[in-house]
C-alpha atoms as a PDB file:
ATOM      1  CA  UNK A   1     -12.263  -2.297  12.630  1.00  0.00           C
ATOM      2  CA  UNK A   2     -11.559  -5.680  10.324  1.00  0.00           C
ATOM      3  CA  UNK A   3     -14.959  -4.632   8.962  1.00  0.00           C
ATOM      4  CA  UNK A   4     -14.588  -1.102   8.046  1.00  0.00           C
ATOM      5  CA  UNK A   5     -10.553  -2.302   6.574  1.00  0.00           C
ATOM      6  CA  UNK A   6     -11.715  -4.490   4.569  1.00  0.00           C
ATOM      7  CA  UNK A   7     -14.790  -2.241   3.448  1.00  0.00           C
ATOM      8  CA  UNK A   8     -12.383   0.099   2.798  1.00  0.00           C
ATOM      9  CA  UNK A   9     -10.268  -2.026   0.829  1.00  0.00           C
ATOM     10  CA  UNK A  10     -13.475  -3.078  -1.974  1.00  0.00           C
ATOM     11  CA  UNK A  11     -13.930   0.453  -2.164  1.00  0.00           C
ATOM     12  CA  UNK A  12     -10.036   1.510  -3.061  1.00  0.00           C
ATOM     13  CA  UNK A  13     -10.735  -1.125  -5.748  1.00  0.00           C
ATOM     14  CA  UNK A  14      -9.035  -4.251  -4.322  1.00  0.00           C
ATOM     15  CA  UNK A  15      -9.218  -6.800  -7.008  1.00  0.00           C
ATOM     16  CA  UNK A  16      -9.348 -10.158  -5.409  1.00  0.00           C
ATOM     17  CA  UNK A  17      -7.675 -12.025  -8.087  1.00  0.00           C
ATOM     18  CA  UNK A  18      -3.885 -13.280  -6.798  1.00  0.00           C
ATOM     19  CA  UNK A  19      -0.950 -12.760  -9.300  1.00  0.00           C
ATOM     20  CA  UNK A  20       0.002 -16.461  -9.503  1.00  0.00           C
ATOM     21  CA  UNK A  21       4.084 -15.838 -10.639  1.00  0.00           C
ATOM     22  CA  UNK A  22       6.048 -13.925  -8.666  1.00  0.00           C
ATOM     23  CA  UNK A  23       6.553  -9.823  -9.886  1.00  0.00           C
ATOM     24  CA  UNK A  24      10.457  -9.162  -9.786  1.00  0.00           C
ATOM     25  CA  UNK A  25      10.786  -5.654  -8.103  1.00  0.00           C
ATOM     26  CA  UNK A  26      13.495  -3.652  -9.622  1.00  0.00           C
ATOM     27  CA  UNK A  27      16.194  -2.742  -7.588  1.00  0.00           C
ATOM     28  CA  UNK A  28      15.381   1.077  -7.390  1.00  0.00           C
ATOM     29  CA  UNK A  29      11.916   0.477  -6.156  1.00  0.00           C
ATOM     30  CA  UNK A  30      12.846  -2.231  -2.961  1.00  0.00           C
ATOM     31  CA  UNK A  31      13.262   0.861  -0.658  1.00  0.00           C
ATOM     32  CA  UNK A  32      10.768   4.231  -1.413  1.00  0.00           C
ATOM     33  CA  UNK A  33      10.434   6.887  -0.009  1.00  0.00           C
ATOM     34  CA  UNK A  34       8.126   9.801   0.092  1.00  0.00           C
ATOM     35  CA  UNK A  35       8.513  13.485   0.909  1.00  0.00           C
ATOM     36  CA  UNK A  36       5.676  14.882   2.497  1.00  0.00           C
ATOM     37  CA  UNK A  37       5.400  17.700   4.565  1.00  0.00           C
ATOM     38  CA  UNK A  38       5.916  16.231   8.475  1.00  0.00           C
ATOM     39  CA  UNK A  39       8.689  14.122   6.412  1.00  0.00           C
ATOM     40  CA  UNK A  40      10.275  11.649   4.876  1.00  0.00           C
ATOM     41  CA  UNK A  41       8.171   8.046   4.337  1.00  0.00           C
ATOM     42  CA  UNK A  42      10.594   5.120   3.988  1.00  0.00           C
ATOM     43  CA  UNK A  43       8.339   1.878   2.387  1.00  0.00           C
ATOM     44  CA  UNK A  44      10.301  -1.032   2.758  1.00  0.00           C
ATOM     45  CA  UNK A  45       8.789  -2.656  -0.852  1.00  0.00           C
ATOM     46  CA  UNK A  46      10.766  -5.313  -0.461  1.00  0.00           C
ATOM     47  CA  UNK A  47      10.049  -6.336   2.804  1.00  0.00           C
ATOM     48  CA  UNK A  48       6.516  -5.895   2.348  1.00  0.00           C
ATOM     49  CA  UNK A  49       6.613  -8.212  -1.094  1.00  0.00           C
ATOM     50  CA  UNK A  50       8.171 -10.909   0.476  1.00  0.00           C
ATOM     51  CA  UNK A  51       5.172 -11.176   3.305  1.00  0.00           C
ATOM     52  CA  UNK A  52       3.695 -13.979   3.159  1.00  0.00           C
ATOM     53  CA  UNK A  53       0.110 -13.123   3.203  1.00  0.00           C
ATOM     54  CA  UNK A  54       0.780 -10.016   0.840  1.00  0.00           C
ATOM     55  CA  UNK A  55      -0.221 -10.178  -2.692  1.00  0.00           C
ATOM     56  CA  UNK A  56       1.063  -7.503  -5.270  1.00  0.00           C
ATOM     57  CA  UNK A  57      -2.565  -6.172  -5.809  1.00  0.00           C
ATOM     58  CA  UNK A  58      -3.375  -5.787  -2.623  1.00  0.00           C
ATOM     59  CA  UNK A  59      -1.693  -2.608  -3.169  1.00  0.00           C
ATOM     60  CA  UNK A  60      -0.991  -2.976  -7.159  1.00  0.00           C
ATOM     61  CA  UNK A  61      -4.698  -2.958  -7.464  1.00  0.00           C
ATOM     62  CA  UNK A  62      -4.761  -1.725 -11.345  1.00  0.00           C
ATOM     63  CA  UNK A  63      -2.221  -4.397 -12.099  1.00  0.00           C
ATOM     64  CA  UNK A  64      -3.560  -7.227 -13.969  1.00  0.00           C
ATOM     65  CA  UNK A  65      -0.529  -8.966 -14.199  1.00  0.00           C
ATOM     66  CA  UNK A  66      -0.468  -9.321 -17.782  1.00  0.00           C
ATOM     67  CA  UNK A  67       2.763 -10.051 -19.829  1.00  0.00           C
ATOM     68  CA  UNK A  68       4.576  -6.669 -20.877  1.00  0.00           C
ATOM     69  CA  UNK A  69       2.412  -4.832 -18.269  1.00  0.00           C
ATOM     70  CA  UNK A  70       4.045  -2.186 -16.562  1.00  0.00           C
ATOM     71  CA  UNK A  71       3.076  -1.032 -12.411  1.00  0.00           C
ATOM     72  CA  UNK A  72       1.868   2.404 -12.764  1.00  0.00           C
ATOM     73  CA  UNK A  73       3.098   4.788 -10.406  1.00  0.00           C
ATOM     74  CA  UNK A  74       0.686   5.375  -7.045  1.00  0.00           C
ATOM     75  CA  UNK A  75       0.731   9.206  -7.703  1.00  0.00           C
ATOM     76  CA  UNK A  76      -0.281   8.583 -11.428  1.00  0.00           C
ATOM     77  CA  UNK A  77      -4.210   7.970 -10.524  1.00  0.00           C
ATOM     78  CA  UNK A  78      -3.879   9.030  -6.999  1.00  0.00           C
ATOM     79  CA  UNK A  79      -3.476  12.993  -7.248  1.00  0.00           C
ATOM     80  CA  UNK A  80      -5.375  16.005  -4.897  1.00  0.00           C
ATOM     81  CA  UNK A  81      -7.868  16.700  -7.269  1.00  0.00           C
ATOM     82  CA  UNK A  82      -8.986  13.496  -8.754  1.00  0.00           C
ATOM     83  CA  UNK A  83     -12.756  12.333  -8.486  1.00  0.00           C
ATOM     84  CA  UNK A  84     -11.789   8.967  -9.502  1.00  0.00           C
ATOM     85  CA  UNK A  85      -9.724   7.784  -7.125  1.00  0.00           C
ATOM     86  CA  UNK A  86      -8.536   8.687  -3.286  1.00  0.00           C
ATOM     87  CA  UNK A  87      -5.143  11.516  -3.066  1.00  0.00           C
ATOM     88  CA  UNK A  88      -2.036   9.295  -2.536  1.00  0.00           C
ATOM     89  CA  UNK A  89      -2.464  10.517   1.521  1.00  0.00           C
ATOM     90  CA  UNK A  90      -5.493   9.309   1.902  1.00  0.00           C
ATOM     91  CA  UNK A  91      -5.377   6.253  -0.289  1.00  0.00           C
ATOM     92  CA  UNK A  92      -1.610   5.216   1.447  1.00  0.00           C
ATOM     93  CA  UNK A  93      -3.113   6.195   5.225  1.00  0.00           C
ATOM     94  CA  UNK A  94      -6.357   3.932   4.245  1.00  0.00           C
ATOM     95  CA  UNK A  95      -4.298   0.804   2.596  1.00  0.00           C
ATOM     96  CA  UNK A  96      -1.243   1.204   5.121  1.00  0.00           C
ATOM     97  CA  UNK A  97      -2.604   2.037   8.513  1.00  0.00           C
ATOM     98  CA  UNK A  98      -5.249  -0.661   8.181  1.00  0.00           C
ATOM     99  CA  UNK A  99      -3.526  -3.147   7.034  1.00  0.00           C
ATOM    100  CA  UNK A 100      -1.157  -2.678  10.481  1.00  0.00           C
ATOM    101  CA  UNK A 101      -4.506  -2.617  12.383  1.00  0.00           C
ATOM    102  CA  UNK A 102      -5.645  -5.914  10.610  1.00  0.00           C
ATOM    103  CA  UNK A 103      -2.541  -7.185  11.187  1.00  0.00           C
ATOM    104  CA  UNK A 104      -2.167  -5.921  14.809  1.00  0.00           C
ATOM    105  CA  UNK A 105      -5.945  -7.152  15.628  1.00  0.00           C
ATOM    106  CA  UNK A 106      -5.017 -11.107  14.736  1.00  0.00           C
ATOM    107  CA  UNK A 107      -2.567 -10.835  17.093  1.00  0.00           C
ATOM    108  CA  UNK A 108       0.472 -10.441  15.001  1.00  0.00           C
ATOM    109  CA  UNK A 109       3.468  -8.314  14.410  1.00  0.00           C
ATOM    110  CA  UNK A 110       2.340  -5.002  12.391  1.00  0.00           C
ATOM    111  CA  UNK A 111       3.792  -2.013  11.081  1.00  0.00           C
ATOM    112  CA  UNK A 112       3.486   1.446  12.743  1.00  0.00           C
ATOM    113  CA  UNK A 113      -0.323   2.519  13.376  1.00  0.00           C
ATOM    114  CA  UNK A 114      -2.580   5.906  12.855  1.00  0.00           C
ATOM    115  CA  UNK A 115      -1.908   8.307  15.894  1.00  0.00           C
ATOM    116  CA  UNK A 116       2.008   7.635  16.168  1.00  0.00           C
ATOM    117  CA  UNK A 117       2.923   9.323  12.976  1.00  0.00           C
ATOM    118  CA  UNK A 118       6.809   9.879  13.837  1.00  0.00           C
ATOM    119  CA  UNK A 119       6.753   6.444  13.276  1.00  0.00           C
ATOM    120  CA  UNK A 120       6.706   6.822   9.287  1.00  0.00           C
ATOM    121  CA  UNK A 121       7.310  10.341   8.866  1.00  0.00           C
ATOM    122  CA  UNK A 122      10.944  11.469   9.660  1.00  0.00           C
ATOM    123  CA  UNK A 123      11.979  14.761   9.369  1.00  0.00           C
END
């Protein structure tokens, strides 16, 4: 499973170059959410930001952390019909579920994992 994560994660375009200052996240974007259709998706930004072993382009991975560059929103590139890049669905499911997994599989605490959906989605 590590394998095929972090497979998965060079494909989605992870660019392994760390942000070296820290990325202020503006208050209106600490908690997100999501409406999809078995429910509402709260993202704790902030809580995920402030892990430890997180780097903003682990999930920022256009973000090149240049001066007067702006985050793009996810559903900018990530759209239905886009050859480019994943949908947002799969692209969150792919970069959230395994990094739980990952997480999970080194022993540690981890989010909510794939097959417990109700977890993430409230309706």
């Amino acid at each position: 499973m590590r394998t095929l994560f972090l497979l998965l994660t060079l494909l989605i375009g992870y660019s392994g170059s760390a942000v070296t200052e820290e990325i202020p996240i503006p208050a209106d974007k600490a908690t997100i959410q999501f409406d999809t259709k078995l429910g509402v998706v709260t993202f704790m930004h902030r809580k995920h930001a402030d892990l430890s072993s997180t780097e903003c382009t682990t999930c920022h991975h256009t973000f090149e952390g240049e001066a007067g560059e702006s985050i793009k929103p996810c559903h900018e590139c990530h759209k239905k019909k886009r050859a480019e890049s994943p949908a947002a669905k799969t692209a969150f499911h792919t970069r959230c579920v395994g990094c739980h997994e990952y997480t999970a599989e080194k022993g540690e605490q981890a989010g909510p994992l794939k097959k417990k959906c109700k977890l993430c989605h409230v309706k």
